[in-house]
Protein backbone atom coordinates (compact mmCIF):
# COMPACT_ATOMS: atom_id res chain seq x y z
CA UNK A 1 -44.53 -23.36 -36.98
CA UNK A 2 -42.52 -24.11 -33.58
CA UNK A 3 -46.47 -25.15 -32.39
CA UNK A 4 -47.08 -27.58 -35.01
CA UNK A 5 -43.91 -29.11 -35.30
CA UNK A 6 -44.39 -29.72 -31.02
CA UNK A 7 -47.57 -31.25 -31.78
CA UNK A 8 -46.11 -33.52 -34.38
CA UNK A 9 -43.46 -34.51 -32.10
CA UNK A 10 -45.91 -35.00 -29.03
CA UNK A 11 -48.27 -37.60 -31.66
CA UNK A 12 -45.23 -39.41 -32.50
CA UNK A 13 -44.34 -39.95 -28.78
CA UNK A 14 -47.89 -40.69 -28.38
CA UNK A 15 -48.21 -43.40 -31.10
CA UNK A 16 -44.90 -44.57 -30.35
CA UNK A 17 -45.95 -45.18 -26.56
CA UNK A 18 -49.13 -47.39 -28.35
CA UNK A 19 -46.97 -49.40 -30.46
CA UNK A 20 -44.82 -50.37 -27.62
CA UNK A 21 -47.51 -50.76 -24.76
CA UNK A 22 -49.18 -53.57 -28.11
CA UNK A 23 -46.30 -55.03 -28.60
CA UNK A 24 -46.31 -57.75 -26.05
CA UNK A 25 -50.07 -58.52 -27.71
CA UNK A 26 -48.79 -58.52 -31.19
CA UNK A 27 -46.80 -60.69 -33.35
CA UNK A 28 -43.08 -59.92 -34.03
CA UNK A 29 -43.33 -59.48 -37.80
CA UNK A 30 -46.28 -57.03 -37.02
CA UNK A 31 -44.54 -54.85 -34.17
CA UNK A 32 -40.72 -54.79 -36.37
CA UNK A 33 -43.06 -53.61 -39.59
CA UNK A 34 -44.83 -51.25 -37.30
CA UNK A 35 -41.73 -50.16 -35.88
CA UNK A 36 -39.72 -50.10 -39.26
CA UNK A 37 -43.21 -47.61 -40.24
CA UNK A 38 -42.49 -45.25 -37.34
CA UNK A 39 -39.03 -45.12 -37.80
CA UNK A 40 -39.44 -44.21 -41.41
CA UNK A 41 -41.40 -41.02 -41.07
CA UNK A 42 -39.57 -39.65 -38.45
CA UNK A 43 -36.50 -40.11 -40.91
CA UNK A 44 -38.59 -38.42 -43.29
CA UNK A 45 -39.65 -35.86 -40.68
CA UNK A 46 -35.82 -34.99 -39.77
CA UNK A 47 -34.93 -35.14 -43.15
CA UNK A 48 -37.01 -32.23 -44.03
CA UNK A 49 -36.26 -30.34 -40.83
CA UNK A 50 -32.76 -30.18 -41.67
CA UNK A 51 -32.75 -29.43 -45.62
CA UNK A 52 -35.49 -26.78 -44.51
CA UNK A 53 -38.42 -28.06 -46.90
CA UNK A 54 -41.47 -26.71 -45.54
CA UNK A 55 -44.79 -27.80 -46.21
CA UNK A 56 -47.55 -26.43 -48.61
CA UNK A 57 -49.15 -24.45 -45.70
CA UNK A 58 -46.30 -23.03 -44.56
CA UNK A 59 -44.75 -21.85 -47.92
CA UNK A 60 -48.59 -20.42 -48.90
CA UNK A 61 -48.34 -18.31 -45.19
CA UNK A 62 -45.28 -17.09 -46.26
CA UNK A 63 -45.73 -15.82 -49.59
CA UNK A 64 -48.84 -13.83 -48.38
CA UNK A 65 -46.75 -12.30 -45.56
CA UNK A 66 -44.61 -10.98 -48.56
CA UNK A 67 -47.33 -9.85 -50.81
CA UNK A 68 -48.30 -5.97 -50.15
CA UNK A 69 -51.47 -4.97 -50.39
CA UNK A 70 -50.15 -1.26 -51.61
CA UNK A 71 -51.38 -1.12 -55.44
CA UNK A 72 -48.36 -1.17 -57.68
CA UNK A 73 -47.47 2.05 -59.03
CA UNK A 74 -48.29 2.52 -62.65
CA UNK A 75 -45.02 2.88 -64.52
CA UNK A 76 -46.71 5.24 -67.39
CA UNK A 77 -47.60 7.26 -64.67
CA UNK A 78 -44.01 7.61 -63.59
CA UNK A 79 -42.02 8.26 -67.13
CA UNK A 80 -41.45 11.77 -68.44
């Protein structure tokens, strides 16, 4: 999870870097929605890193580390 959430992290850089090197070749109301764009989703990003939220993938991962593959004992088996 650390990987992904470095390679998240390295695209917003990345994008961010774009946005800025265009912004001398775009209008202002384009680069402050643009901006306003980026700065929304990392709010979203670091709102979900710090309440813990993970996403689909990772709660799917999870669960299936849980889940033995043992075979449940039967209980009539185990009753007197």
């Amino acid at each position: 999870m650390e990987r992904l959430t470095m390679i998240v992290l390295v695209a917003a850089l990345l994008l961010m870097g774009i946005v800025l090197g265009a912004v001398v070749q775009i209008p202002l109301p384009m680069s402050l929605a643009l901006g306003a764009l980026i700065g929304c989703w990392l709010l979203v990003f670091a709102v979900r890193e710090r309440t813990g939220c993970a996403s689909p993938l990772a709660v799917t991962a999870r669960t299936s580390a849980r889940t033995s593959t043992a075979p449940h004992p039967d209980p009539k088996e185990s009753a007197p």
